[in-house]
N, C-alpha and C. Protein backbone atom coordinates (compact mmCIF):
# COMPACT_ATOMS: atom_id res chain seq x y z
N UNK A 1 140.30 102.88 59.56
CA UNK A 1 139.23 102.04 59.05
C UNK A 1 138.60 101.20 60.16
N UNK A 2 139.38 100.64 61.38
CA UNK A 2 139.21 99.66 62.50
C UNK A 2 138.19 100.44 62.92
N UNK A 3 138.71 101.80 63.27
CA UNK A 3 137.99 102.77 64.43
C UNK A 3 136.22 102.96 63.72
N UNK A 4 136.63 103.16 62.41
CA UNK A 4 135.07 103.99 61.86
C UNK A 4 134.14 102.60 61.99
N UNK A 5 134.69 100.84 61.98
CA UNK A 5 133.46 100.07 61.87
C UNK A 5 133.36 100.20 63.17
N UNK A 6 134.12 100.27 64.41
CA UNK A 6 133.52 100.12 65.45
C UNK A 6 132.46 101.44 65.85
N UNK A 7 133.16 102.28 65.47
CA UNK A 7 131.97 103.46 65.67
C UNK A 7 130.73 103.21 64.83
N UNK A 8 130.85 102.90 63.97
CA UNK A 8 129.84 102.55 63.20
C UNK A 8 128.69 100.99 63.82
N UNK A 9 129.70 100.37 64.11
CA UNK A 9 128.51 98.85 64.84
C UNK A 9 127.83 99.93 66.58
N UNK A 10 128.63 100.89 66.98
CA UNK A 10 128.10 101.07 68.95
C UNK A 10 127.03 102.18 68.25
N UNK A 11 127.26 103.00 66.67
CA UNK A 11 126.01 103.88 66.53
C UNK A 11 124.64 103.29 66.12
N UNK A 12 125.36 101.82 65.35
CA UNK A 12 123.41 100.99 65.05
C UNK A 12 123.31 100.48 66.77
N UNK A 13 124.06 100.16 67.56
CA UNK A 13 123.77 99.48 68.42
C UNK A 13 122.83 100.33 69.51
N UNK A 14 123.09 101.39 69.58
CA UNK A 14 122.65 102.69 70.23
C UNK A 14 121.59 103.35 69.81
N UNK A 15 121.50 103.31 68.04
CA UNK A 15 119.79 104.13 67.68
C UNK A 15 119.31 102.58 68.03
N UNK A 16 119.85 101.47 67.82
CA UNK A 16 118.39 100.72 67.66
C UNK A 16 118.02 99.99 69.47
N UNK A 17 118.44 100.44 70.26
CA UNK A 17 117.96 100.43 72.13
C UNK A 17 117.13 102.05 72.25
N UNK A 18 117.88 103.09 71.51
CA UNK A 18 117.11 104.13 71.65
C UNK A 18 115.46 104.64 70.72
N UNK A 19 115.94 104.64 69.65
CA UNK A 19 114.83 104.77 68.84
C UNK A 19 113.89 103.82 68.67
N UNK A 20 113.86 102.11 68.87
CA UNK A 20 113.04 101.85 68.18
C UNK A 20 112.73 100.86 69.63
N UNK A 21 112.90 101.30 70.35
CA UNK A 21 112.44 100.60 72.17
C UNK A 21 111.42 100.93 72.30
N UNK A 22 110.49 99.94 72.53
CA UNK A 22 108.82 100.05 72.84
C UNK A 22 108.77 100.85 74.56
N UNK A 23 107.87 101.45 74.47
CA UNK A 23 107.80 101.96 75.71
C UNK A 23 106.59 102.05 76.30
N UNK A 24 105.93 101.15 77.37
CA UNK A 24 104.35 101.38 78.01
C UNK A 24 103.68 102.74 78.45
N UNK A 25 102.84 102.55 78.06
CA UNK A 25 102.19 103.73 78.97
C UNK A 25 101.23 103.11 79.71
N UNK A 26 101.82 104.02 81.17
CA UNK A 26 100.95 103.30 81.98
C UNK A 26 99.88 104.36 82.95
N UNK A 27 99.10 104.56 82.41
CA UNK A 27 98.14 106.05 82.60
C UNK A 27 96.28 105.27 82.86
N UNK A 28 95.50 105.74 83.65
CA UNK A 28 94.61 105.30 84.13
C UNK A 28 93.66 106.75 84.20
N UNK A 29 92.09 106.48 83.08
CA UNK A 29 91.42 108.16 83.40
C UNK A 29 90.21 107.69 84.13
N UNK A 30 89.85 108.62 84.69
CA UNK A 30 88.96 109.06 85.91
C UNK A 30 88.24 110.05 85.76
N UNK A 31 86.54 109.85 85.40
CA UNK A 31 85.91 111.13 85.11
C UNK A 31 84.66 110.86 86.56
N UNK A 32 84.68 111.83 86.57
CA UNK A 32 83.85 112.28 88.49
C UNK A 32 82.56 113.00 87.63
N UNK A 33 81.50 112.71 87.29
CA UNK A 33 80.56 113.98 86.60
C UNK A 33 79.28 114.16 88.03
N UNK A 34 78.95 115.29 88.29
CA UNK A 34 77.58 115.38 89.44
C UNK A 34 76.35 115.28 88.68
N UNK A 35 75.40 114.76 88.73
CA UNK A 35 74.15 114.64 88.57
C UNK A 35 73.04 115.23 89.60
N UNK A 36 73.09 116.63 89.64
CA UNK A 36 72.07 117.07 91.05
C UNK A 36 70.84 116.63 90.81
N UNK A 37 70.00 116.90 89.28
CA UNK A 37 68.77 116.52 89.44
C UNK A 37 68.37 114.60 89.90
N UNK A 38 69.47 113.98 89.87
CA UNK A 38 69.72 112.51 90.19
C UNK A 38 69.79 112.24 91.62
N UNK A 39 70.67 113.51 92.03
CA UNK A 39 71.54 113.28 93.21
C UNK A 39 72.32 112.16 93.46
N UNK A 40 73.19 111.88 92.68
CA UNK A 40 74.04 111.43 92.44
C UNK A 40 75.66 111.83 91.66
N UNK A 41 76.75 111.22 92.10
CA UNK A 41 77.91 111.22 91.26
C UNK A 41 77.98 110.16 90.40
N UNK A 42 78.73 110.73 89.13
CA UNK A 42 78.65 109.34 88.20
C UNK A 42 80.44 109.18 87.66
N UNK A 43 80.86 107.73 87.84
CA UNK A 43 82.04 107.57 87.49
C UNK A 43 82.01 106.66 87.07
N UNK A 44 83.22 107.43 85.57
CA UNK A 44 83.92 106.24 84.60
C UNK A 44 85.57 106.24 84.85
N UNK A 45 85.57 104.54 84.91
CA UNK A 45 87.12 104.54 85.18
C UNK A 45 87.59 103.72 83.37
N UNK A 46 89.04 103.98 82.96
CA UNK A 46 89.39 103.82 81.76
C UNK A 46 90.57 102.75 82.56
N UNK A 47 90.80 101.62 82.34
CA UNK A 47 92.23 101.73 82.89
C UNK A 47 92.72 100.04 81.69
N UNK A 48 94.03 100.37 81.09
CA UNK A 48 94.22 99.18 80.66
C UNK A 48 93.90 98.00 81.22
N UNK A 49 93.49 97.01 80.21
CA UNK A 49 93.24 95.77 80.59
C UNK A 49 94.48 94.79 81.50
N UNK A 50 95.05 94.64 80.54
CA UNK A 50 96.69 93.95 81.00
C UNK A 50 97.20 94.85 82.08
N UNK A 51 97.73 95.47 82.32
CA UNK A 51 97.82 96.36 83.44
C UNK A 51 97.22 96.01 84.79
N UNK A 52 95.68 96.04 84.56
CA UNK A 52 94.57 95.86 85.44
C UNK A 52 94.81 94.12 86.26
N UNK A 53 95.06 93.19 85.00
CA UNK A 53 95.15 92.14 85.21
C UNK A 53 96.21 92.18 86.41
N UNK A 54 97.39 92.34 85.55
CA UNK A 54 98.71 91.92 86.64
C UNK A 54 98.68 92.54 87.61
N UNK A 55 98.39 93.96 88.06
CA UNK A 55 97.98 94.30 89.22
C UNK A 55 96.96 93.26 90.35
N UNK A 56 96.02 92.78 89.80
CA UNK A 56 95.35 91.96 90.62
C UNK A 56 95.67 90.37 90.63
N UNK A 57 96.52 90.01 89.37
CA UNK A 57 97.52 89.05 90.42
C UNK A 57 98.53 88.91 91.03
N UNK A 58 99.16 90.11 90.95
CA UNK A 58 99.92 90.30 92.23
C UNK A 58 99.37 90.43 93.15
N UNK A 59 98.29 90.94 93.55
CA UNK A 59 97.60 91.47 94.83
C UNK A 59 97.25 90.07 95.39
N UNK A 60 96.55 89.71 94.72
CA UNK A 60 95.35 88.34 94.96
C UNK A 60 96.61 87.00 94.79
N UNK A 61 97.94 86.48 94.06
CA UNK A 61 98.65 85.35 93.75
C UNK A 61 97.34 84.59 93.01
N UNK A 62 96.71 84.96 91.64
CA UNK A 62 96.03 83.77 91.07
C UNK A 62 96.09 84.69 89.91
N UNK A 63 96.16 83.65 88.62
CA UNK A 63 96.08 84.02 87.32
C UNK A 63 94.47 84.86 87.08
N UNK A 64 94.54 85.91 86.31
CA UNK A 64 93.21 86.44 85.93
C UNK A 64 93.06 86.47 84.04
N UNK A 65 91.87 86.44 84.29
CA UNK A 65 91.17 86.69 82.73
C UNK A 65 90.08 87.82 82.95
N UNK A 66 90.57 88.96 83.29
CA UNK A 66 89.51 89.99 83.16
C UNK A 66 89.60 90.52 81.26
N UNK A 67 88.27 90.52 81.08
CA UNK A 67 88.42 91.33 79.85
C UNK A 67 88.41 90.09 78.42
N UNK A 68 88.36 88.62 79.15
CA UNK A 68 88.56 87.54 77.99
C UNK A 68 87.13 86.66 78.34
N UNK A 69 87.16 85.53 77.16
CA UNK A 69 86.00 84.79 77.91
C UNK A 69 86.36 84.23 78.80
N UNK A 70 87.10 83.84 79.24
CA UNK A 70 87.57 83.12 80.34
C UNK A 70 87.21 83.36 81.62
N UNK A 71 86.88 85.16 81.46
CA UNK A 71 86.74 85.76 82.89
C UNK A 71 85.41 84.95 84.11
N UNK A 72 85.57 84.70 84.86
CA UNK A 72 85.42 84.38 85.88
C UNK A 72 84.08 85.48 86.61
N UNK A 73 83.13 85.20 87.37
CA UNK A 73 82.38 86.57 88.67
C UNK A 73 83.33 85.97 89.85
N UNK A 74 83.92 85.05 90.23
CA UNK A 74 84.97 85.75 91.69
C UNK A 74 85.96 86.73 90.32
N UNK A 75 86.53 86.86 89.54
CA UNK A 75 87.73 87.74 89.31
C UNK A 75 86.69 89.14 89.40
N UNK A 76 85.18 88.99 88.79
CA UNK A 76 85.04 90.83 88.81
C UNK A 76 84.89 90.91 90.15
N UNK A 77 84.12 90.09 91.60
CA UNK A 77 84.20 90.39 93.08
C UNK A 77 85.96 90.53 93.15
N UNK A 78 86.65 90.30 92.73
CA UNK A 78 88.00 91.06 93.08
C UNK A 78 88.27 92.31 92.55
N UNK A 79 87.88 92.10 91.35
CA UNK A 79 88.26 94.05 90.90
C UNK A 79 87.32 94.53 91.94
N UNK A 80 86.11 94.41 92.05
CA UNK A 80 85.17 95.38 92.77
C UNK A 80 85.77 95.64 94.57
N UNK A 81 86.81 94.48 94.85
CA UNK A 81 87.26 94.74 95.87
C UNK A 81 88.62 95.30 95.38
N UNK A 82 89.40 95.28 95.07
CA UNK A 82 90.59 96.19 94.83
C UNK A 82 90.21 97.31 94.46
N UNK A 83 89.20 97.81 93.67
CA UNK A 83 89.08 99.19 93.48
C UNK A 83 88.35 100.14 94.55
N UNK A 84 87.79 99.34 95.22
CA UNK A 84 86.98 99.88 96.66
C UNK A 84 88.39 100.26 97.69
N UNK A 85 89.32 99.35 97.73
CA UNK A 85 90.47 99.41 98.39
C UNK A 85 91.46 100.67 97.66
N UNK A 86 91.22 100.90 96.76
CA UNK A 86 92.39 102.01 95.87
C UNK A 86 91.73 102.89 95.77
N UNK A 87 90.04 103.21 95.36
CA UNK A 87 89.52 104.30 94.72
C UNK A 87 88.83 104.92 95.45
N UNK A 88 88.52 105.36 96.25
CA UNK A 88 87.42 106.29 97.15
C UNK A 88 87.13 108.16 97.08
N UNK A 89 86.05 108.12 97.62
CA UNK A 89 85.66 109.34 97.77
C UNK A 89 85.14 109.91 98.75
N UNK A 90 85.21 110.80 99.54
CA UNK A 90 84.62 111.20 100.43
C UNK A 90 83.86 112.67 100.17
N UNK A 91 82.76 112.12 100.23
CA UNK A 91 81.56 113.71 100.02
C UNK A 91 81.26 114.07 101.40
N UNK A 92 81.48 115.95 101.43
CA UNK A 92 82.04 116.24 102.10
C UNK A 92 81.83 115.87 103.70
N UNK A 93 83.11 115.45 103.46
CA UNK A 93 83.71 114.39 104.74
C UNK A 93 83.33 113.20 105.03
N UNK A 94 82.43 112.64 104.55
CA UNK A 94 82.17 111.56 104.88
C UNK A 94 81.97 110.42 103.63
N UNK A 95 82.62 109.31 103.88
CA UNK A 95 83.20 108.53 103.15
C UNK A 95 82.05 108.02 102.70
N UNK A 96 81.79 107.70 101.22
CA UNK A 96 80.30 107.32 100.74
C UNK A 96 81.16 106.08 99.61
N UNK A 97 80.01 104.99 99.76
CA UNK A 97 80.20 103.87 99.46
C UNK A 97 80.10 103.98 97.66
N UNK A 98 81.49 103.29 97.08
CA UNK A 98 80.78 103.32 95.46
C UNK A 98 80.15 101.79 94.90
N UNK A 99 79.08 102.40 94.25
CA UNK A 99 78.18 101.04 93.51
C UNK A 99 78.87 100.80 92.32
N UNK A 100 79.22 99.32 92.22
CA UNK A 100 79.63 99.03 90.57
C UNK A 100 78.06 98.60 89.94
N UNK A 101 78.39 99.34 88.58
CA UNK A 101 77.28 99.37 87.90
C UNK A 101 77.36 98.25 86.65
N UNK A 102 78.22 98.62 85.59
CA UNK A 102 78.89 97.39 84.66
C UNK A 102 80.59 97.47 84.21
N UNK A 103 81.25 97.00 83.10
CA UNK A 103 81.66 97.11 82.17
C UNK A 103 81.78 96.47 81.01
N UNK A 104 82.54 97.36 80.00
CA UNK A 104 83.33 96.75 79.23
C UNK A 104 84.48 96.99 78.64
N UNK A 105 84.79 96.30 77.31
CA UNK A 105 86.06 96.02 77.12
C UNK A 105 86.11 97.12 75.95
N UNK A 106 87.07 98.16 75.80
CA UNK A 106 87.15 98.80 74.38
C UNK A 106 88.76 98.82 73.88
N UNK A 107 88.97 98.16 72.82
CA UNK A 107 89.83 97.65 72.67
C UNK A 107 90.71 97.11 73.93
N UNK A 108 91.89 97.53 74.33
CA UNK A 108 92.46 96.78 75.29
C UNK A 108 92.61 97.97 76.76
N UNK A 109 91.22 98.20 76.68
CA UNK A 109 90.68 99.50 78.15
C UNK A 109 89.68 98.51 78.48
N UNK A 110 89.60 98.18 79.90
CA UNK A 110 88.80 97.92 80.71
C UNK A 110 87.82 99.32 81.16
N UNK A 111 86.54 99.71 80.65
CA UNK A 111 85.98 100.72 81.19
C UNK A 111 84.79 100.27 82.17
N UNK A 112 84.98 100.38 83.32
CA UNK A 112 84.17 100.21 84.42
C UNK A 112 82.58 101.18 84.38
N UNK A 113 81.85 101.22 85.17
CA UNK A 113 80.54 102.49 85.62
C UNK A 113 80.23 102.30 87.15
N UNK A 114 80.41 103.12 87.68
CA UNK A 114 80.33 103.24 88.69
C UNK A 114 79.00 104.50 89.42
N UNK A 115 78.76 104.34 90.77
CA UNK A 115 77.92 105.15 90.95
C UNK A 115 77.81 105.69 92.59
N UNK A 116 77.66 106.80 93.07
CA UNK A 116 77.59 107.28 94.26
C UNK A 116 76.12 108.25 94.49
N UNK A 117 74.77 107.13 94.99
CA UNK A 117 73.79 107.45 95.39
C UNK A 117 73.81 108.63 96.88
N UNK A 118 72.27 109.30 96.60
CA UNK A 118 72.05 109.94 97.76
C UNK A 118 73.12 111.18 98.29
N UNK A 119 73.40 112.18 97.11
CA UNK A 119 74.45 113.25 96.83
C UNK A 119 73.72 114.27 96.63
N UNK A 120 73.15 115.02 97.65
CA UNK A 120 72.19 116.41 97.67
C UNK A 120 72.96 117.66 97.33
N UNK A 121 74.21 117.62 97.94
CA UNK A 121 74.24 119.06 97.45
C UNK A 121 76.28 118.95 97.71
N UNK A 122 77.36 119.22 97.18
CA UNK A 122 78.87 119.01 97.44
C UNK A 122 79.28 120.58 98.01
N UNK A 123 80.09 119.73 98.91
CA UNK A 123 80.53 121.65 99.41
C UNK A 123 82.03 121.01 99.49
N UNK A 124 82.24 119.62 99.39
CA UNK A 124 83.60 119.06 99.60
C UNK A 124 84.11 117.71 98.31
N UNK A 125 85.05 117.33 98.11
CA UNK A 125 85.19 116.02 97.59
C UNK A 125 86.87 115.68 97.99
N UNK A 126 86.79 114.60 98.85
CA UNK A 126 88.37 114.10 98.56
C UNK A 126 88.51 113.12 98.45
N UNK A 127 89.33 112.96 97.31
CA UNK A 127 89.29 112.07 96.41
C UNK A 127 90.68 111.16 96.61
N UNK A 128 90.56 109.78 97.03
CA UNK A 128 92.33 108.77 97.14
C UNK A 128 92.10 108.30 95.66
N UNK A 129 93.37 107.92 95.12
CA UNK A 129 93.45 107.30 93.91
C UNK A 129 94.61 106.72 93.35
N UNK A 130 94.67 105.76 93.95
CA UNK A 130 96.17 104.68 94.10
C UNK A 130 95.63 103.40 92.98
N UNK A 131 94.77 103.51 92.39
CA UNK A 131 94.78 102.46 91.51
C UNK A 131 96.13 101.79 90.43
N UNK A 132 96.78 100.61 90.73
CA UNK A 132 97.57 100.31 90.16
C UNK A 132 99.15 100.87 90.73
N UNK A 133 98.72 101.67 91.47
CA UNK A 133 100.39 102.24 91.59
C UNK A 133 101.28 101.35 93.00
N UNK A 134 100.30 100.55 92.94
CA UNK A 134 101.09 99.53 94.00
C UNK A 134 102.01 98.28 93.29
N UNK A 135 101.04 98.28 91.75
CA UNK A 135 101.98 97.62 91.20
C UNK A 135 102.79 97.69 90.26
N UNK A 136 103.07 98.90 89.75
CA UNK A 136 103.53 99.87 88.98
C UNK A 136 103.57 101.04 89.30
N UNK A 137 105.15 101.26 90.03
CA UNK A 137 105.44 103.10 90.52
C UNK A 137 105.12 103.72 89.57
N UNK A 138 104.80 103.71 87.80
CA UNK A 138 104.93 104.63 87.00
C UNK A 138 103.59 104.82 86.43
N UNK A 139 102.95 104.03 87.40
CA UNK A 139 101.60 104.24 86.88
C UNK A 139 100.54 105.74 87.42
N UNK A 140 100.04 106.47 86.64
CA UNK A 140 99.75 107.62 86.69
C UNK A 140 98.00 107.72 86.46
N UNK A 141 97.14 107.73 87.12
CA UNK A 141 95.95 108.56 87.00
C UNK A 141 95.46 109.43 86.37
N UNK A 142 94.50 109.84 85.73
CA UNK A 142 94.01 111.45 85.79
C UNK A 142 92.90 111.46 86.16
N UNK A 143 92.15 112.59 86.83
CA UNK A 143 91.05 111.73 87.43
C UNK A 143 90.15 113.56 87.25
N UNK A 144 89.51 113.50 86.73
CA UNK A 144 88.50 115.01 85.81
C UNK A 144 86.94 115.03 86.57
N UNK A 145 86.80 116.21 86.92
CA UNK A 145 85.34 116.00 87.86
C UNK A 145 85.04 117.07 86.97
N UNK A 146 83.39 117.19 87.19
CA UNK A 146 82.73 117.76 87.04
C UNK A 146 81.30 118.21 87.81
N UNK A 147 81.72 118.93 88.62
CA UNK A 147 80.84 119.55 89.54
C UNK A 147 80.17 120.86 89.63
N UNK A 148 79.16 121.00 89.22
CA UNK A 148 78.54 122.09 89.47
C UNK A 148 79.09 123.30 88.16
N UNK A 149 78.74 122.57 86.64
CA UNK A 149 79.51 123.46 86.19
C UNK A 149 80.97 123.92 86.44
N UNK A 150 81.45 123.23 87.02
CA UNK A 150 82.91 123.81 87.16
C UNK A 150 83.84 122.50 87.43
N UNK A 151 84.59 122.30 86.46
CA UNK A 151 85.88 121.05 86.14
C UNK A 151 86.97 121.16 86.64
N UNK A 152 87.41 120.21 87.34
CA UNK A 152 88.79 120.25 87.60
C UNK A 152 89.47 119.05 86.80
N UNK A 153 90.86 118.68 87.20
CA UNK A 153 91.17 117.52 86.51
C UNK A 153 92.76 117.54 87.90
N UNK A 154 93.23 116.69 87.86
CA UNK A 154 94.21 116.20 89.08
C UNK A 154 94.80 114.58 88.15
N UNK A 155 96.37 114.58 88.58
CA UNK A 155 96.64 113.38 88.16
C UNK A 155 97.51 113.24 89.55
N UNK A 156 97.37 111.74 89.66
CA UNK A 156 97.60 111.17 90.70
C UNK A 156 98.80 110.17 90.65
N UNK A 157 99.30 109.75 91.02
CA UNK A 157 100.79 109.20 90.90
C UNK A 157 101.37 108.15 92.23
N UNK A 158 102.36 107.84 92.30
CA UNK A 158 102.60 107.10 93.56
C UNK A 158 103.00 107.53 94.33
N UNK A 159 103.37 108.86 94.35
CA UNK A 159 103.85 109.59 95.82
C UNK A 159 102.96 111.00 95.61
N UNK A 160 101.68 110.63 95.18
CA UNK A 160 100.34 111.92 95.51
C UNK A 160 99.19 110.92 94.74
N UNK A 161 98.27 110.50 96.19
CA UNK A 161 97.19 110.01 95.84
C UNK A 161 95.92 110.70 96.61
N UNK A 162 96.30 111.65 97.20
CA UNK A 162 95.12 112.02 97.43
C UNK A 162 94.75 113.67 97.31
N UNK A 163 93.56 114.06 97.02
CA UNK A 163 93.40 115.81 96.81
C UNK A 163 91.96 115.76 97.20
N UNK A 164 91.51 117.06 97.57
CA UNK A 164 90.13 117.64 98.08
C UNK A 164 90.20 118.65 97.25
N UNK A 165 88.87 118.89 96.65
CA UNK A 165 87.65 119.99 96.09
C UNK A 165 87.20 120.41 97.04
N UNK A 166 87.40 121.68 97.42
CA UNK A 166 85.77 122.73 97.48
C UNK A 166 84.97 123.76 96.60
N UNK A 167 84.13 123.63 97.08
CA UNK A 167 82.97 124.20 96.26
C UNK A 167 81.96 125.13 96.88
């Protein structure tokens, strides 16, 4: 009788750490689309809010309110500098500057717009994409282009942040 309550208290003790343990996801999407008649690339970044936050106060040591009223224009000149620092592209071969365009908030996704002027024709793309994984090893990318009729998709991680397209 001793034995079955103790087996019985380590089996609730065990489904309820296993089964009913919240677990984050910590995943960030990335869509690359080409615009030839524009000449331009067009990018949307998805990346949790909270996530986004604590990443940039760890980086920066100051409390943030991205995504609340509270938010601040120095906190978006910091995203726009941390993501310049994590997110890049290089058309082929040469490193082209990205324009922030706006965002907003959809539910608890920070969705950015971004933009890469003066894009005539891709024969290359390599793409770094370390967003967040400096402050979270488990944080994971996916990052989906669309070039020329033809899609790829790549997820990026903390020990693979960078890949090249040709075309």
């Amino acid at each position: 009788m001793k034995n079955t309550i103790v087996y019985l208290f380590f089996g609730i003790v065990f489904l309820s750490l296993t089964s009913f343990g919240y677990h984050k996801f910590y995943m960030g999407i990335y869509q690359v689309n080409y615009a030839p008649d524009k000449k331009m690339l067009q990018i949307t970044s998805r990346i949790f809010v909270d996530d986004l936050n604590n990443a940039l106060e760890k980086k920066y040591t100051k409390k943030l309110n991205l995504g609340t009223d509270k938010e601040s224009s120095e906190e978006l000149v910091l995203l726009k500098k941390y993501m310049s620092e994590k997110f890049s592209l290089k058309v082929n071969g040469e490193l082209k500057p990205i324009q922030f365009l706006s965002k907003e908030l959809d539910g608890d996704v920070m969705v950015c717009y971004w933009n890469i002027r003066e894009v005539s024709k891709i024969k290359s793309i390599e793409v770094y994409n370390a967003v967040l994984v400096d402050w979270n090893s488990e944080q994971q990318n996916i990052t989906h282009f669309s070039v020329n009729k033809i899609k790829n998709s790549f997820l990026f991680t903390n020990s693979s942040t960078r890949e090249v397209l040709k075309y």
